[in-house]
PDB file of N, CA and C in Angstrom:
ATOM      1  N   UNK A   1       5.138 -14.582  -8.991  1.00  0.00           N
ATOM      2  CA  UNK A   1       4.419 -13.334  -8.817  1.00  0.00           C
ATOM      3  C   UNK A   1       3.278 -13.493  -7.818  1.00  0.00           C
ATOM      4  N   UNK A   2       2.963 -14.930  -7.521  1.00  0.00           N
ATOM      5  CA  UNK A   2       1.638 -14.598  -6.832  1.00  0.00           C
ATOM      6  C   UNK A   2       2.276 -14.137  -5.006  1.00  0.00           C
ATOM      7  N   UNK A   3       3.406 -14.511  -4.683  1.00  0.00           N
ATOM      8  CA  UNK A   3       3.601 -13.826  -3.259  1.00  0.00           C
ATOM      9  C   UNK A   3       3.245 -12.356  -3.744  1.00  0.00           C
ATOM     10  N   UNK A   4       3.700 -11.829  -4.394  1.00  0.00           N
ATOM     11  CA  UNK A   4       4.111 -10.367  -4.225  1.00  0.00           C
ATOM     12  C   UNK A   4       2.524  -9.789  -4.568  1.00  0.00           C
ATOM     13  N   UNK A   5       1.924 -10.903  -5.276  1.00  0.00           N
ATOM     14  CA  UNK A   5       0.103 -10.333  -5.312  1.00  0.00           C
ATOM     15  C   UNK A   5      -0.307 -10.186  -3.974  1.00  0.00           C
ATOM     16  N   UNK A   6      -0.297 -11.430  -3.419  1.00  0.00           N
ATOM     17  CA  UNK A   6      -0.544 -11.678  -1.858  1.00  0.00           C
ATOM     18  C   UNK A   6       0.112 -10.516  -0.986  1.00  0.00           C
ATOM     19  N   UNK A   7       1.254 -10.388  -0.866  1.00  0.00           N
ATOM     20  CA  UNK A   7       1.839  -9.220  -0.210  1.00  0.00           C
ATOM     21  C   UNK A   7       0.609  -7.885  -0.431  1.00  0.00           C
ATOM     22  N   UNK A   8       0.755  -7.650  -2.188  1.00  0.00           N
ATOM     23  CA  UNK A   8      -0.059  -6.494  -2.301  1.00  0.00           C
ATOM     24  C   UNK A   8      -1.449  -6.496  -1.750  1.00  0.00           C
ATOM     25  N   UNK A   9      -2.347  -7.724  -1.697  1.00  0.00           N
ATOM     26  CA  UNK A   9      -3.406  -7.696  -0.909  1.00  0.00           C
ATOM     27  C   UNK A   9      -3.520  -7.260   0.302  1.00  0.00           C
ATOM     28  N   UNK A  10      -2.899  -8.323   1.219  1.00  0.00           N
ATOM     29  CA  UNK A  10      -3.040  -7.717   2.757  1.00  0.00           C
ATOM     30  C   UNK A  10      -2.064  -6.204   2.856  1.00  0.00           C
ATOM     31  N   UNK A  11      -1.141  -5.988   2.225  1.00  0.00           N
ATOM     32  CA  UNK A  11      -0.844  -4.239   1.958  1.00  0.00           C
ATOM     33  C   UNK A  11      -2.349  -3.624   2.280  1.00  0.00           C
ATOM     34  N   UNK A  12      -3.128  -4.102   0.808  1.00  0.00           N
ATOM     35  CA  UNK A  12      -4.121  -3.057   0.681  1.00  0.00           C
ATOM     36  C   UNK A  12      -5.330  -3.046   1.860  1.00  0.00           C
ATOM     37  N   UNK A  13      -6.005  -4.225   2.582  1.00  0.00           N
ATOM     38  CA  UNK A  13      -6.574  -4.291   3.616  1.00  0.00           C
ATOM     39  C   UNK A  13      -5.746  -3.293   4.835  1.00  0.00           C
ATOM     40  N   UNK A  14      -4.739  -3.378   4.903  1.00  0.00           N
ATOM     41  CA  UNK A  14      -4.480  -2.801   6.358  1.00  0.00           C
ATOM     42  C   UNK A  14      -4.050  -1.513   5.659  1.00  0.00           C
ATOM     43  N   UNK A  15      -3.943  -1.380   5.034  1.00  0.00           N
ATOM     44  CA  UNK A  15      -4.214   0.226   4.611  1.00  0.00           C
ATOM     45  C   UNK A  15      -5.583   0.895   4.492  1.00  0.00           C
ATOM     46  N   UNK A  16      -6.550   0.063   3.774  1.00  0.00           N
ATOM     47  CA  UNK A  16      -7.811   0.226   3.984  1.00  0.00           C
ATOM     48  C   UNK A  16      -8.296   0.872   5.561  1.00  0.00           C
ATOM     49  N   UNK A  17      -7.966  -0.151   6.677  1.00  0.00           N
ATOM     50  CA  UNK A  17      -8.269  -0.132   7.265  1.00  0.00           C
ATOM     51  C   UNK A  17      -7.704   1.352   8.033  1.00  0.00           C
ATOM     52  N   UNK A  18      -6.627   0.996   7.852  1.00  0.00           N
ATOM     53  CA  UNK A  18      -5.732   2.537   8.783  1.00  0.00           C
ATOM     54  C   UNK A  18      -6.523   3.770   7.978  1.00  0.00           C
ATOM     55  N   UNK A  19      -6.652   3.876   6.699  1.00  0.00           N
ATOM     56  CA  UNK A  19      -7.524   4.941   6.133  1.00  0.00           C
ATOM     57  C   UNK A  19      -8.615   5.208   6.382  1.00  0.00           C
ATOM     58  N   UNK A  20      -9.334   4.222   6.800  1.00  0.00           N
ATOM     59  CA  UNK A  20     -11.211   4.390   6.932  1.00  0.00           C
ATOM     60  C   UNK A  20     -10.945   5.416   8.755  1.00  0.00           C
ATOM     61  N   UNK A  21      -9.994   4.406   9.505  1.00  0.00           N
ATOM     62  CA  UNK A  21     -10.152   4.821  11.098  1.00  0.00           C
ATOM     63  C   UNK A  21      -9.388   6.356  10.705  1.00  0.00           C
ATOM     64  N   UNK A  22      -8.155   6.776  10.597  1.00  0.00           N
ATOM     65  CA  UNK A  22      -8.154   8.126  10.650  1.00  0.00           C
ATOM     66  C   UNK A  22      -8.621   8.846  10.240  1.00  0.00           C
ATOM     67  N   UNK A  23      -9.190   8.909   8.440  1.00  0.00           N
ATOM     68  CA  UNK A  23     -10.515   9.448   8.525  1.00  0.00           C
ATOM     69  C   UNK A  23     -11.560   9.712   9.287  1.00  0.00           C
ATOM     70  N   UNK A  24     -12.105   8.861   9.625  1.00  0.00           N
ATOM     71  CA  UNK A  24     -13.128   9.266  10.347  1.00  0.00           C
ATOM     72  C   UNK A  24     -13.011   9.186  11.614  1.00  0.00           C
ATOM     73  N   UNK A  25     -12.008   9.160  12.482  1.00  0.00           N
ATOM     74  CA  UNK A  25     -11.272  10.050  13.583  1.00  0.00           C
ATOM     75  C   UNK A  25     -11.163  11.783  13.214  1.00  0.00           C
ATOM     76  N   UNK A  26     -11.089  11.534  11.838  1.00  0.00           N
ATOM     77  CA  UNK A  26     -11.056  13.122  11.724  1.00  0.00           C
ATOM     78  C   UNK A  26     -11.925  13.964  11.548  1.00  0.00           C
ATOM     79  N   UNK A  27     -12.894  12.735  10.929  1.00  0.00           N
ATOM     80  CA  UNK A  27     -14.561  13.921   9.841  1.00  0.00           C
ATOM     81  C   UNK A  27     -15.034  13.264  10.434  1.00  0.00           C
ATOM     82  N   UNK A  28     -15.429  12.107  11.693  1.00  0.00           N
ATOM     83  CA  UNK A  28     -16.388  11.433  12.287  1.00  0.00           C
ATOM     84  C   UNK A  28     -17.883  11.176  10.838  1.00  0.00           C
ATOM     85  N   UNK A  29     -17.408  11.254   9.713  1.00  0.00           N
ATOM     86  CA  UNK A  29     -18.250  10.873   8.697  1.00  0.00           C
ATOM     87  C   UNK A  29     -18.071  10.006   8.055  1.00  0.00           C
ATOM     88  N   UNK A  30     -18.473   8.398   8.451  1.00  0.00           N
ATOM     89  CA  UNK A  30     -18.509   7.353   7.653  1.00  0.00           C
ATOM     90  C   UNK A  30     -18.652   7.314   6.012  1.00  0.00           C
ATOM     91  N   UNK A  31     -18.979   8.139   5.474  1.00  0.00           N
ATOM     92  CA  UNK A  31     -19.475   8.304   4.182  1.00  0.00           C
ATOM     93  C   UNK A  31     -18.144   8.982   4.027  1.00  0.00           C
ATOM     94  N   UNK A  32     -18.182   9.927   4.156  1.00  0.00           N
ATOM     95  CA  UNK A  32     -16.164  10.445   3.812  1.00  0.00           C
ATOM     96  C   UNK A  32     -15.332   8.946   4.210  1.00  0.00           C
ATOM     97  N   UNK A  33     -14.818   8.306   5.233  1.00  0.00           N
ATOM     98  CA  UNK A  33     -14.090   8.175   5.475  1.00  0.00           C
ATOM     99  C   UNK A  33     -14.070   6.525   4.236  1.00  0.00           C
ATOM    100  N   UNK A  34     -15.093   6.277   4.108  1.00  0.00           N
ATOM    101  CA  UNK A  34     -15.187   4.864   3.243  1.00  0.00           C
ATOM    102  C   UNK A  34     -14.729   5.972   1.888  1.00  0.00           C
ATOM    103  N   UNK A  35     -15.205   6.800   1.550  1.00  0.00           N
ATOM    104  CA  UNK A  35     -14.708   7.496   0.391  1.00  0.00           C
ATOM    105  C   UNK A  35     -13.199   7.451   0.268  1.00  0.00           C
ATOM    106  N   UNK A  36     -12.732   7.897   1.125  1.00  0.00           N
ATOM    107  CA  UNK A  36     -10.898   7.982   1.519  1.00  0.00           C
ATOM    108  C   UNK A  36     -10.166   6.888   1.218  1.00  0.00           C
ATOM    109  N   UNK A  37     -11.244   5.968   2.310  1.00  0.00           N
ATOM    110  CA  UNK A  37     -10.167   4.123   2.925  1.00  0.00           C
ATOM    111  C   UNK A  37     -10.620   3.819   1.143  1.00  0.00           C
ATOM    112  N   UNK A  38     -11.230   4.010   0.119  1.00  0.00           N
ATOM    113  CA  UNK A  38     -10.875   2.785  -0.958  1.00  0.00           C
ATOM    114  C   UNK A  38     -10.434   3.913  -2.071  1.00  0.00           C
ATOM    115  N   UNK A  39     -10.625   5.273  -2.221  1.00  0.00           N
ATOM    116  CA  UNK A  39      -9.657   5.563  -3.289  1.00  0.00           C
ATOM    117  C   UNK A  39      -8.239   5.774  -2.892  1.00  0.00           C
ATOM    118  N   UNK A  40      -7.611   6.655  -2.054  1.00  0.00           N
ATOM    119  CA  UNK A  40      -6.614   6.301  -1.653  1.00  0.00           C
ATOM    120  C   UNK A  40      -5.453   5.144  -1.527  1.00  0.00           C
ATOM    121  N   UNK A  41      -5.823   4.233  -0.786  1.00  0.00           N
ATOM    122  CA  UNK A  41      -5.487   2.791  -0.529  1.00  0.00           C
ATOM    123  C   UNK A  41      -5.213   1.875  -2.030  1.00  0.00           C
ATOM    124  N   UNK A  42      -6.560   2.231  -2.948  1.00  0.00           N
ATOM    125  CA  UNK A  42      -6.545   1.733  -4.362  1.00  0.00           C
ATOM    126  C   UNK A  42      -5.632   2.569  -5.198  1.00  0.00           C
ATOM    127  N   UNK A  43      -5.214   3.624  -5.131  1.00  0.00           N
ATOM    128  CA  UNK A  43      -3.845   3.932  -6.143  1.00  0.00           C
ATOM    129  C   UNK A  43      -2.879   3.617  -5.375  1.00  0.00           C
ATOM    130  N   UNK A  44      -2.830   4.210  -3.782  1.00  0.00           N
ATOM    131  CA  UNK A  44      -1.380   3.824  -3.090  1.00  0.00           C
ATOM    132  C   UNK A  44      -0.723   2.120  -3.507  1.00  0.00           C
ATOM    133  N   UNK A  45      -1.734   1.176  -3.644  1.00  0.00           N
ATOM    134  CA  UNK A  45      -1.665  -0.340  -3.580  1.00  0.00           C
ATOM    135  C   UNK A  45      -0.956  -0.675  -5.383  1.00  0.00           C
ATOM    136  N   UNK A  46      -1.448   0.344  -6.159  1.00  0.00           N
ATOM    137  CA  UNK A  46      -1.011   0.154  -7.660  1.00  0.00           C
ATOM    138  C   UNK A  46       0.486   0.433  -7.423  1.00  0.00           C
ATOM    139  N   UNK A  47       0.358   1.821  -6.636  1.00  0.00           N
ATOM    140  CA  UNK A  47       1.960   2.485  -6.984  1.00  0.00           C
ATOM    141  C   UNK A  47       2.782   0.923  -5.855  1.00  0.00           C
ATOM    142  N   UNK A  48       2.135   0.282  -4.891  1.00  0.00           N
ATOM    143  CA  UNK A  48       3.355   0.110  -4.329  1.00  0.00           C
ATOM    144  C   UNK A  48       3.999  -1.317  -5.167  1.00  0.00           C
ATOM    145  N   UNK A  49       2.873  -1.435  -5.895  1.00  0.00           N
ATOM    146  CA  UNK A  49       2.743  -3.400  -6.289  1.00  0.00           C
ATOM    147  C   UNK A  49       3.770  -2.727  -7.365  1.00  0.00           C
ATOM    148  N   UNK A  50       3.709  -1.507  -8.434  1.00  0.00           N
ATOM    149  CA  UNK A  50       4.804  -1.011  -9.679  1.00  0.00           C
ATOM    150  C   UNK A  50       6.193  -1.036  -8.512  1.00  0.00           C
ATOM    151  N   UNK A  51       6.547  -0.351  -7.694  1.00  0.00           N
ATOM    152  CA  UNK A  51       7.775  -0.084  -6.714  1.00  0.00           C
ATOM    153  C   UNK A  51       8.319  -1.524  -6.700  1.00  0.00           C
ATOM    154  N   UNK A  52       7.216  -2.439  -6.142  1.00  0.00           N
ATOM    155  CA  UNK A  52       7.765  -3.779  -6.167  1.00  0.00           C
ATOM    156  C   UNK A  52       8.596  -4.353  -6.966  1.00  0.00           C
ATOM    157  N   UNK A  53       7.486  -4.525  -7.889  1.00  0.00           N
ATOM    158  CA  UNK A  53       8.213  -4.872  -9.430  1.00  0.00           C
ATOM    159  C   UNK A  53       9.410  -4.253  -9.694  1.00  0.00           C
ATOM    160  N   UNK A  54       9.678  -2.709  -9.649  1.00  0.00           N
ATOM    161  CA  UNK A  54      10.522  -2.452  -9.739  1.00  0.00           C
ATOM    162  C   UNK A  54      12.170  -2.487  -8.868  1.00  0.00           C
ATOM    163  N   UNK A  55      11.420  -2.515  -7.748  1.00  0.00           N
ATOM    164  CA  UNK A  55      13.011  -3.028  -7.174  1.00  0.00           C
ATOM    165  C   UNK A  55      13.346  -4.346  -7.457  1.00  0.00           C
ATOM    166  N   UNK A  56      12.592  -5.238  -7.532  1.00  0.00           N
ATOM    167  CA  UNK A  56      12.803  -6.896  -8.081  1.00  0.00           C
ATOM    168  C   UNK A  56      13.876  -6.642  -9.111  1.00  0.00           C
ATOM    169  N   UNK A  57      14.397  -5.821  -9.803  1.00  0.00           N
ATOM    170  CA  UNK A  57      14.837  -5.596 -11.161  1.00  0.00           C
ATOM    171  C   UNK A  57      16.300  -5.133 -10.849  1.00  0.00           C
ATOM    172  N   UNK A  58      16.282  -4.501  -9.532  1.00  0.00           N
ATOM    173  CA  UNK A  58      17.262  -4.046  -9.327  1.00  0.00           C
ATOM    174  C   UNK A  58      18.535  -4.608  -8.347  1.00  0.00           C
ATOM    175  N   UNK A  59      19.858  -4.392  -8.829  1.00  0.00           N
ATOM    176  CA  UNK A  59      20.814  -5.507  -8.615  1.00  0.00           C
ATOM    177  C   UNK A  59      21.990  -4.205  -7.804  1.00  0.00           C
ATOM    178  N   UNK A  60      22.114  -4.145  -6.623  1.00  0.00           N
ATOM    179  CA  UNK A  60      22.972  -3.165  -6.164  1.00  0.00           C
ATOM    180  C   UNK A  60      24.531  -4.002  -5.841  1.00  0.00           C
ATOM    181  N   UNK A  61      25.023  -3.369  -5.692  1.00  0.00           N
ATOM    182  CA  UNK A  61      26.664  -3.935  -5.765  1.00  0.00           C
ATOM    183  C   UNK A  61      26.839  -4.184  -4.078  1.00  0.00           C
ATOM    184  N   UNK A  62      27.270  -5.092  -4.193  1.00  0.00           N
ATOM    185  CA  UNK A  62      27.945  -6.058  -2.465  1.00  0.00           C
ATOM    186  C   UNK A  62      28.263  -4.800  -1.848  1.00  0.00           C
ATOM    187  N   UNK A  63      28.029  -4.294  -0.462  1.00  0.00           N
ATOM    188  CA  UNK A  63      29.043  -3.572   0.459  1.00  0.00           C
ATOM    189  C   UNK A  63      30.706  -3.936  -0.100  1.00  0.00           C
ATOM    190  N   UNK A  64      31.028  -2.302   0.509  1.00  0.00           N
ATOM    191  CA  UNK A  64      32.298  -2.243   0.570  1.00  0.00           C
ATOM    192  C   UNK A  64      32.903  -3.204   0.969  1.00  0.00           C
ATOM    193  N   UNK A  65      33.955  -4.036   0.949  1.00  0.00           N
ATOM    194  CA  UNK A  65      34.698  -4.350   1.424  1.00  0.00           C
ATOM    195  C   UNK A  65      34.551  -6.284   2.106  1.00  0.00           C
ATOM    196  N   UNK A  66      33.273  -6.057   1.213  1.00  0.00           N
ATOM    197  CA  UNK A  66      32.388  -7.689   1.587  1.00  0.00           C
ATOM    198  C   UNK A  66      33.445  -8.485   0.501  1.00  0.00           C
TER     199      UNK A  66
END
């Protein structure tokens, strides 16, 4: 589990990051845009680390004809 922690970390930094800059590309308000880059980023990073987990679980059948 700890790759897929690691994965979820730098996930959440460069999401951070992409959130803080278009934000405040948009509201030019640092105070909004730090508001945005860590709640956002902090549920998106829960849901993606659950997705993870959850495809780990999942077993799809060989291509046709493999």
């Amino acid at each position: 589990m700890s790759r897929q922690l690691l994965k979820t970390a730098t996930f959440a930094a460069l999401h951070f990051a992409v959130g803080f800059g278009v934000t405040y590309a948009l509201t030019g308000s640092v105070v909004i845009a730090t508001g945005v880059a860590l709640i956002e980023p902090a549920v998106n990073t829960v849901v993606f680390f659950l997705h993870e987990r959850a495809w780990d679980r999942v077993r799809l059948p060989p291509p046709a004809g493999a």
